[in-house]
Protein backbone atom coordinates (compact mmCIF):
# COMPACT_ATOMS: atom_id res chain seq x y z
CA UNK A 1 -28.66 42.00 143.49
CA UNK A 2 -28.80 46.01 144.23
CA UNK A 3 -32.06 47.35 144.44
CA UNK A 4 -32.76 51.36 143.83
CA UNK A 5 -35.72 52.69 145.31
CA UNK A 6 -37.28 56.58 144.55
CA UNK A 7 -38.85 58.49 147.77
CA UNK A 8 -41.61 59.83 147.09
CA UNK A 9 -42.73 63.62 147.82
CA UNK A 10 -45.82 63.48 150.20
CA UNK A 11 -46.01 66.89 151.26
CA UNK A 12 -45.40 68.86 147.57
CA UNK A 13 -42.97 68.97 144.77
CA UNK A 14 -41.18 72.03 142.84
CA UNK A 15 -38.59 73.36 141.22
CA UNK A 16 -37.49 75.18 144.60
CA UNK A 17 -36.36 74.60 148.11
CA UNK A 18 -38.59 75.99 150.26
CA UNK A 19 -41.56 74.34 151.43
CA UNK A 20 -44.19 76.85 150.81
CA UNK A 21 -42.88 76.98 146.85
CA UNK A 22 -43.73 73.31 146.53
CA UNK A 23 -46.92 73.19 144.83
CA UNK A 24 -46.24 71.86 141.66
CA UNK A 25 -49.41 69.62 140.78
CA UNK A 26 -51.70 71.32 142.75
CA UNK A 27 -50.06 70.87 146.81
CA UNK A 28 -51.15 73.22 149.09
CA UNK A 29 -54.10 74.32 146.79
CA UNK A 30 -51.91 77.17 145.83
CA UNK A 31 -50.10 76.35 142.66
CA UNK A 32 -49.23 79.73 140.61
CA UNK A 33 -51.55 80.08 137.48
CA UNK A 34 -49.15 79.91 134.44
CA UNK A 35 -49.95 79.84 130.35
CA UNK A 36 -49.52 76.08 130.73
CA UNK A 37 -51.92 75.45 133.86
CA UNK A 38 -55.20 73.45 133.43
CA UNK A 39 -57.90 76.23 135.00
CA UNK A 40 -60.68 73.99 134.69
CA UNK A 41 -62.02 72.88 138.43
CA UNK A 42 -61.12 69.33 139.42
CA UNK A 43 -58.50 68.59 136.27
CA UNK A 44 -55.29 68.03 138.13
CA UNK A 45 -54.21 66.95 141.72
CA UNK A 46 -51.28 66.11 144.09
CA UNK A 47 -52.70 61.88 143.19
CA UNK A 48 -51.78 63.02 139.66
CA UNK A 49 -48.43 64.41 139.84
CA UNK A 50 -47.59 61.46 142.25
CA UNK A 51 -48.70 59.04 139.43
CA UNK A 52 -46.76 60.83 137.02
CA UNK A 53 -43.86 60.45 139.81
CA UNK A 54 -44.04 56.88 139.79
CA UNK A 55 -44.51 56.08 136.45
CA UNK A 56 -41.36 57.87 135.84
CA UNK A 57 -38.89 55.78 138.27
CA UNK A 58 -40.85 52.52 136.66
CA UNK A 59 -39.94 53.70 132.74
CA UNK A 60 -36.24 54.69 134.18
CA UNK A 61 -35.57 51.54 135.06
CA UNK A 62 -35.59 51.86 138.90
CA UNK A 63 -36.73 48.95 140.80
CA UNK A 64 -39.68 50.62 143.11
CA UNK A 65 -40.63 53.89 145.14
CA UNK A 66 -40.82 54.23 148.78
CA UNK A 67 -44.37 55.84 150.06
CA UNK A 68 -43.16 57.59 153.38
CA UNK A 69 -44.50 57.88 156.65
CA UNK A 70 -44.96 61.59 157.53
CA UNK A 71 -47.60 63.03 159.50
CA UNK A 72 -47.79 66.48 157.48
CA UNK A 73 -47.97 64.36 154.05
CA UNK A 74 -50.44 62.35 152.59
CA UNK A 75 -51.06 58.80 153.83
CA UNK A 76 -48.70 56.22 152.80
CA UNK A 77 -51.19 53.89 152.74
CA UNK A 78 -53.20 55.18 149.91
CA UNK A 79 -50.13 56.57 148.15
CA UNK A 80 -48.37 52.67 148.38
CA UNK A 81 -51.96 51.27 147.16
CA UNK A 82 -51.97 54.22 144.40
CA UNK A 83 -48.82 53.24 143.40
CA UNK A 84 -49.24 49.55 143.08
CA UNK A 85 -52.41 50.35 140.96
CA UNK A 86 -50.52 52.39 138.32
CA UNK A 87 -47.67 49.65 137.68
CA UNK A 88 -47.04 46.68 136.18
CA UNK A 89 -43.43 45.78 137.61
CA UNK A 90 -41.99 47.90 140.41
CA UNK A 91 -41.62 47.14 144.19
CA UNK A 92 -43.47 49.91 146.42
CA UNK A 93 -42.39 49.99 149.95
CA UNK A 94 -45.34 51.42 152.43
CA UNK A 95 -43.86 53.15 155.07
CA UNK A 96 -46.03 53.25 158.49
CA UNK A 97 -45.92 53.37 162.18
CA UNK A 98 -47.24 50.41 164.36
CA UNK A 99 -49.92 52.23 166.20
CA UNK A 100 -51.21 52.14 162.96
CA UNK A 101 -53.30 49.84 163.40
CA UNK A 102 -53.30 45.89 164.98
CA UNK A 103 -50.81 43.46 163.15
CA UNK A 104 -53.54 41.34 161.73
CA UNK A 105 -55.28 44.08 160.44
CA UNK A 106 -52.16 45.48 159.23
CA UNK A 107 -51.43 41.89 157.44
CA UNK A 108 -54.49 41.49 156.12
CA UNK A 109 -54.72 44.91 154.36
CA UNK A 110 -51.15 43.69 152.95
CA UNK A 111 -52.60 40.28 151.66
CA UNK A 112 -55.17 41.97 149.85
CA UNK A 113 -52.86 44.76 148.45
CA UNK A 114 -50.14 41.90 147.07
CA UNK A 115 -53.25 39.56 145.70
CA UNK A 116 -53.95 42.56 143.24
CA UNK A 117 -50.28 43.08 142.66
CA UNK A 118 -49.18 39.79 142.48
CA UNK A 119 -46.60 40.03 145.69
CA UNK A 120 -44.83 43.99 144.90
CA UNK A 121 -45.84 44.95 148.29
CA UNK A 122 -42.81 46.07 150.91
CA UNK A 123 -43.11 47.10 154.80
CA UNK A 124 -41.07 49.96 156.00
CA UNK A 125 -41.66 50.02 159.39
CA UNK A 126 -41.03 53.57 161.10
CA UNK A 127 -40.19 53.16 164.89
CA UNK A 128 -38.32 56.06 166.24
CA UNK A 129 -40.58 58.63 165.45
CA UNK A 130 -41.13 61.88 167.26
CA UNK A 131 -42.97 61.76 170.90
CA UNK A 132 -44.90 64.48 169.96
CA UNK A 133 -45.88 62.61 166.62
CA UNK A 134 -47.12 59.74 169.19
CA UNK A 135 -49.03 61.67 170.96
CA UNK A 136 -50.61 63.20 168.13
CA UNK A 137 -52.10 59.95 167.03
CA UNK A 138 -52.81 59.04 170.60
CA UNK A 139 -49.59 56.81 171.14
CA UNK A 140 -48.53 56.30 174.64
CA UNK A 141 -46.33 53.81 173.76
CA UNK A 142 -42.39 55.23 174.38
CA UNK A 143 -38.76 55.02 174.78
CA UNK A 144 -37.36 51.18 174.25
CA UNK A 145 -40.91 50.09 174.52
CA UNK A 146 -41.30 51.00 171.10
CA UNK A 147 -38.87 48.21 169.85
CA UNK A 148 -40.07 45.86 171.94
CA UNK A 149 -43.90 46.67 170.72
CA UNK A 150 -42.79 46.22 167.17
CA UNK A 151 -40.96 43.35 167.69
CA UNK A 152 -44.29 41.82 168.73
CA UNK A 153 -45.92 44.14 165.67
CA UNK A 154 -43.89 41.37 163.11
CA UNK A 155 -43.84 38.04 165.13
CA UNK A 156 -48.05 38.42 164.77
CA UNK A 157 -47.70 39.57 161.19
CA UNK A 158 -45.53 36.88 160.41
CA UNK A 159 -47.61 34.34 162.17
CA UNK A 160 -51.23 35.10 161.35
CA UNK A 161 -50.10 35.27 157.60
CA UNK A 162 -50.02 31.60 155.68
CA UNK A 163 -47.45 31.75 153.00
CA UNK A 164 -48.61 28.04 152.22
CA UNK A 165 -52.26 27.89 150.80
CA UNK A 166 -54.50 26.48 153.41
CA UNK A 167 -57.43 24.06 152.08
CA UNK A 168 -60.75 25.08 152.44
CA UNK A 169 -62.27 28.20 153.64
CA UNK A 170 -63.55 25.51 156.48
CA UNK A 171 -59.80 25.21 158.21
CA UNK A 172 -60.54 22.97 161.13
CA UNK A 173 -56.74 23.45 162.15
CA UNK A 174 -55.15 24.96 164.89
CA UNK A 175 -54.64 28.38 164.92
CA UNK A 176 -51.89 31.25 165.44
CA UNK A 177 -51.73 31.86 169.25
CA UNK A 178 -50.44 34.88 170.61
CA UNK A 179 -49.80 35.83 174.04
CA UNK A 180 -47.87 39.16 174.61
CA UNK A 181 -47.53 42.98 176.15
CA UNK A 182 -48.72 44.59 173.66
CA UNK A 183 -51.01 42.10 171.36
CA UNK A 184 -53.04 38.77 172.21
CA UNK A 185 -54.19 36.37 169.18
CA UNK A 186 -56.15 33.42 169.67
CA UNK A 187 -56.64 31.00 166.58
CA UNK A 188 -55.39 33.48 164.12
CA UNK A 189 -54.12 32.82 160.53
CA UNK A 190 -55.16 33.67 157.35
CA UNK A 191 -57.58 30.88 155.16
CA UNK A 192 -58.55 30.48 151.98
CA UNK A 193 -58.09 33.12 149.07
CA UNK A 194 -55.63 35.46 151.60
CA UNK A 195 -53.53 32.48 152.57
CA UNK A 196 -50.61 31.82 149.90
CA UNK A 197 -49.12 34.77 149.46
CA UNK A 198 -45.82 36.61 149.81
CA UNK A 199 -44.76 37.97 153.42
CA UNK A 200 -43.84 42.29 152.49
CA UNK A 201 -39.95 42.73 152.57
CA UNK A 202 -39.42 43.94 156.11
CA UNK A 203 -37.53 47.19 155.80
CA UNK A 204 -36.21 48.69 159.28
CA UNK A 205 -33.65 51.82 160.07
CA UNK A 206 -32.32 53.21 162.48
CA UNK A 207 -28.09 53.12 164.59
CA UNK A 208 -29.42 52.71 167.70
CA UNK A 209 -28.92 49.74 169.51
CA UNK A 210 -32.45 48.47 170.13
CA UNK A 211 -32.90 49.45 166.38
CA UNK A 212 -30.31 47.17 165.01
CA UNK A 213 -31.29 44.46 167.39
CA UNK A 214 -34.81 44.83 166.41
CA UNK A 215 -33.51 44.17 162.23
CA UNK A 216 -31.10 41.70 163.47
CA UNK A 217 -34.12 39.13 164.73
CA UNK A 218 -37.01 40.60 162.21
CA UNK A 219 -35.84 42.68 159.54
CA UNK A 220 -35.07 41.65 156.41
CA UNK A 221 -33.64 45.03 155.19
CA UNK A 222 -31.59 48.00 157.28
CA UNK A 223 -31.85 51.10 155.92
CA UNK A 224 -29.09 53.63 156.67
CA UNK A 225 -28.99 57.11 156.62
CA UNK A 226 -25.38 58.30 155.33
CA UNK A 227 -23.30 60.64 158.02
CA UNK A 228 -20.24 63.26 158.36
CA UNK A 229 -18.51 59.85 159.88
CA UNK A 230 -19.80 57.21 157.74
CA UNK A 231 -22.07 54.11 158.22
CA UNK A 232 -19.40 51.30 158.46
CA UNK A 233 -19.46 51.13 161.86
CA UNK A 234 -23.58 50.78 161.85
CA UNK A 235 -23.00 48.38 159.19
CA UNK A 236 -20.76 45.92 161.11
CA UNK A 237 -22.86 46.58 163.97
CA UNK A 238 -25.66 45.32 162.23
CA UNK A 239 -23.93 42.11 160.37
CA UNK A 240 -22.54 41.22 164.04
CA UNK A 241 -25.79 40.84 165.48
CA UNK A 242 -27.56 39.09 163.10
CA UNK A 243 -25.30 36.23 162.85
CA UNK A 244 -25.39 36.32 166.38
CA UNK A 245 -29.35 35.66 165.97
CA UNK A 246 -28.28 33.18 163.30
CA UNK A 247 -30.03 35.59 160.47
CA UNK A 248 -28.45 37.57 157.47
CA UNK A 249 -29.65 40.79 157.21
CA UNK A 250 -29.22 43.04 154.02
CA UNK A 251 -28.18 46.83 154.50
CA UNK A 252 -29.67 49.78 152.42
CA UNK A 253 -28.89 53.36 152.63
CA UNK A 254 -31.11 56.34 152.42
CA UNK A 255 -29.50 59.28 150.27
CA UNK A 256 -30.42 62.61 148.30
CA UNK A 257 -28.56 62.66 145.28
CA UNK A 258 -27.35 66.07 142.84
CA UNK A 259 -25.98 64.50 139.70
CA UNK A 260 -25.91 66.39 136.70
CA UNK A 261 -23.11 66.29 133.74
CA UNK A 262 -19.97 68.14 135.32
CA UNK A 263 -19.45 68.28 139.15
CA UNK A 264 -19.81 72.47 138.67
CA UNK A 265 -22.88 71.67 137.27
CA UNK A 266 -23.93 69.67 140.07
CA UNK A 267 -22.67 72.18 143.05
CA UNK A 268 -24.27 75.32 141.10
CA UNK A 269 -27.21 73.62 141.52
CA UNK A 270 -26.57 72.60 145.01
CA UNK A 271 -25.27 76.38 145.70
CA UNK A 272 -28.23 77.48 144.02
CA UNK A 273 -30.70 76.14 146.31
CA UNK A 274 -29.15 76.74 149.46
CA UNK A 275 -29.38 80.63 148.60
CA UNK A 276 -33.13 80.30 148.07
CA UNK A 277 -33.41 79.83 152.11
CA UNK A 278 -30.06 81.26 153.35
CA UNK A 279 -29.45 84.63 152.47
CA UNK A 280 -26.07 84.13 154.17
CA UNK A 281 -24.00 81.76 155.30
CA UNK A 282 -21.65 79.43 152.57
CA UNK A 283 -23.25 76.44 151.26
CA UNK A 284 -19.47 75.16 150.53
CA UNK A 285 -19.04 74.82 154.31
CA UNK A 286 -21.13 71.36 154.49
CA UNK A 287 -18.88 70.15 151.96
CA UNK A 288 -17.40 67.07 152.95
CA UNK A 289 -14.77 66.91 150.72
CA UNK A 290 -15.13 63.64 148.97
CA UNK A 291 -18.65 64.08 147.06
CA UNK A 292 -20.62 64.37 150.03
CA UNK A 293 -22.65 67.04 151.16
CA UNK A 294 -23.98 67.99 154.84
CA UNK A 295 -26.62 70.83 153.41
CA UNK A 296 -29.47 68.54 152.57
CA UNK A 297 -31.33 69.08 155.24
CA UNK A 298 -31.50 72.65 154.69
CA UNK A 299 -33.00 71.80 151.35
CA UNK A 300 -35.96 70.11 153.02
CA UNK A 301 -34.75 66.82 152.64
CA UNK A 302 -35.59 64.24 155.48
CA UNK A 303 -31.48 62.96 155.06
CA UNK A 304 -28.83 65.64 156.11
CA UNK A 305 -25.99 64.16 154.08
CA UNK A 306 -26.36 63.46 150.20
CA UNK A 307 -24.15 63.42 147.13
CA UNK A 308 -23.24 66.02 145.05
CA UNK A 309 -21.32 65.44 141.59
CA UNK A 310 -20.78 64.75 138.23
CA UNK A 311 -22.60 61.51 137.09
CA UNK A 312 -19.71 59.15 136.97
CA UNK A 313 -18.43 60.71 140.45
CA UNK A 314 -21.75 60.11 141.95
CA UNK A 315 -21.77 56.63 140.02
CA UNK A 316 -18.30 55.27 141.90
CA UNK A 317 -19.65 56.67 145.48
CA UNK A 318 -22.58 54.71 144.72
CA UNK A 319 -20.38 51.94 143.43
CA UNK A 320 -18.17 52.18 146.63
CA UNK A 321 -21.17 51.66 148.95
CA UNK A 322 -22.12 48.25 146.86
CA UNK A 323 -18.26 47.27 147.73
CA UNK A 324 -19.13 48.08 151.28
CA UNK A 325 -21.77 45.94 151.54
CA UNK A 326 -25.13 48.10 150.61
CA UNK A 327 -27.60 46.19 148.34
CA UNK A 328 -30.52 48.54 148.67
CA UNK A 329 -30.70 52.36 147.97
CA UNK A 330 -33.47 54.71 148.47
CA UNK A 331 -32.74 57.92 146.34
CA UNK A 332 -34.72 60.71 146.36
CA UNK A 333 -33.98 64.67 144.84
CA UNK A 334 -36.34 67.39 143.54
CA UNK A 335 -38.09 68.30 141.52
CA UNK A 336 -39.05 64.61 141.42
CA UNK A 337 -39.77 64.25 137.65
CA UNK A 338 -36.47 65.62 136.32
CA UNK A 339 -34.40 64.01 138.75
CA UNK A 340 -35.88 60.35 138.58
CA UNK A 341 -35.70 60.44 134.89
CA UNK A 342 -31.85 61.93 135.09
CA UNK A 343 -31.09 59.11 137.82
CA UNK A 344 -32.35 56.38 135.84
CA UNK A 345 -31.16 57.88 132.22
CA UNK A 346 -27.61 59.27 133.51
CA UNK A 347 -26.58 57.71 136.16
CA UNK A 348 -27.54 54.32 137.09
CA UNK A 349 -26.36 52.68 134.29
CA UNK A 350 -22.73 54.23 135.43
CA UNK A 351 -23.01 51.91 138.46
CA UNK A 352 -22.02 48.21 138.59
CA UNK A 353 -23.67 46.07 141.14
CA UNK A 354 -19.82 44.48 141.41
CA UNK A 355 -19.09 47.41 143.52
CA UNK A 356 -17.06 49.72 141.12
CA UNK A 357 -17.93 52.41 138.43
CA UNK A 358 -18.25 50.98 134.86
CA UNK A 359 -16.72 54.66 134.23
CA UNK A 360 -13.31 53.72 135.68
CA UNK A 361 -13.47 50.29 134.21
CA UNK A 362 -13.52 51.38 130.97
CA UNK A 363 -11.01 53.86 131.84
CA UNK A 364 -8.95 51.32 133.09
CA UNK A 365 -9.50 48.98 130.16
């Protein structure tokens, strides 16, 4: 079954591209007093318009948000808790790095956030992250030593955590033991009321080859980010090695999306941002030619390639990715509240988890 996922803005949202004009809700403590603004101290936040952000992709029929790791944005823990608080039905994926914090502490934070709501909890777990991020947070850890510390991150998540209820806050038993390089356990594992429950979806990215060996053996989930060449090669890659470790592994793919009625409708819009922080320099250059766009990136997106079209163009790329083998999208385009409720209202239903656009099947009919 495909899933579709919403980013979520951590650092600001607006009408605009450039960073500094993203204040809508109250970012940056800067937000432009208009007729419609709330003056009165305390009324509205960044929490609020994040809420709001959320409770849109639920009500359009998307199937969870993705809280981000970013080390300029708000915390992805508290935005992933925030999120699970304000639904009732969709998955939110917490993005973090594992210097975060030990694996057990890590799992038992989890068990307690998918006891309140009822197992919607998701990992994403961010590896290859900048070395100066690292050392920002006091990281020392490196280079391939990365994937083999979060390799050992997930075998003590997995193994502290009791997905069968353990009698008895009294367990007698023995214990998860844990010898490694990076983390040592002795008698861990999870009793009584945070035993039971759902291990998070293990969501991974990354092309590399440490990366896709890493998903092939832990992840459950490989997210993609699209390129000018494609992801098919990744994407084999990836299927390749987890057979090899005797696993299946589903793929997902990270993309900005600019749908709107006609394609010119879509590309004036596209076009329109670009100028906003190029005042030269053709946006129609990054055009890939086949509904995909190199610019993103410019736009302040974290993904430099995105699609750009009509809804039922952007609905058959979307369905030709499901015929490739992608069961898990995270979307993302801004401002947040339009576009989730256009993705879910416009477009989505366009798309048939078969693999082709319900558009050209009924053309075809």
């Amino acid at each position: 079954m495909t899933e579709f996922l919403w980013r979520l803005p951590t650092q600001g949202d607006g009408r605009h591209a450039g960073p500094a004009a993203r204040n809508r809700g109250g970012f940056g403590g800067h937000s432009p007093v208009t007729p419609a603004t709330d003056v009165r101290p305390g009324r509205f936040g960044p929490f609020d318009d994040l809420h709001q952000i959320i409770d849109a992709a639920e009500l359009s029929g998307l199937d969870g948000v993705l809280a981000p790791y970013d080390p300029l944005g708000e915390e992805s823990w508290i935005v992933a808790g925030g999120a699970l608080r304000a639904t009732r039905h969709a998955r939110v994926i917490v993005e973090f790095q594992p210097a975060f914090g030990t694996p057990v502490y890590a799992a038992k934070v989890s068990a307690t956030l998918q006891q309140i709501s009822r197992g919607r909890l998701s990992w994403r777990i961010a590896v290859d992250t900048e070395e100066a991020d690292a050392r920002a947070r006091g990281d020392r850890v490196t280079g391939d030593d990365r994937y083999a510390r979060a390799a050992e991150f997930l075998t003590v998540a997995r193994g502290v955590w009791n997905e069968t209820p353990v009698p008895g806050a009294g367990f007698k038993g023995t214990g998860f033991e844990f010898d490694g390089e990076y983390f040592d356990v002795i008698d861990g594992g999870f009793r009584g009321i945070l035993s039971g429950l759902p291990f998070p979806t293990v969501y991974l990215s990354g092309t590399s080859a440490q990366a896709l060996e890493l998903s092939a053996r832990h992840g459950d989930v490989h997210v993609f980010t699209e390129t000018p060449d494609g992801i098919a090669a990744s994407v084999t890659e990836l299927r390749e090695r987890a057979a090899a470790a005797g696993r299946t592994v589903r793929a997902g793919l990270d993309i900005p999306v600019i749908a709107r009625e006609t394609e010119q409708e879509a590309w004036a819009r596209a076009h329109r941002q670009w100028s906003e922080v190029h005042a030269e320099g053709p946006s129609s250059a990054l055009d890939l030619g086949d509904g995909r766009w190199a610019g993103f990136a410019e736009l302040g997106y974290s993904q430099p390639v995105g699609l750009v079209g009509s809804y039922e163009q952007v609905a058959q790329r979307l369905s030709g990715y499901i015929d490739a083998g992608i069961e898990s999208f995270v979307l993302v385009g801004h401002p947040h509240i339009e576009e989730v409720h256009r993705t879910g209202e416009h477009l989505l239903y366009l798309v048939d988890p078969a693999g082709r656009s319900l558009a050209v099947q009924e053309a075809g009919a």
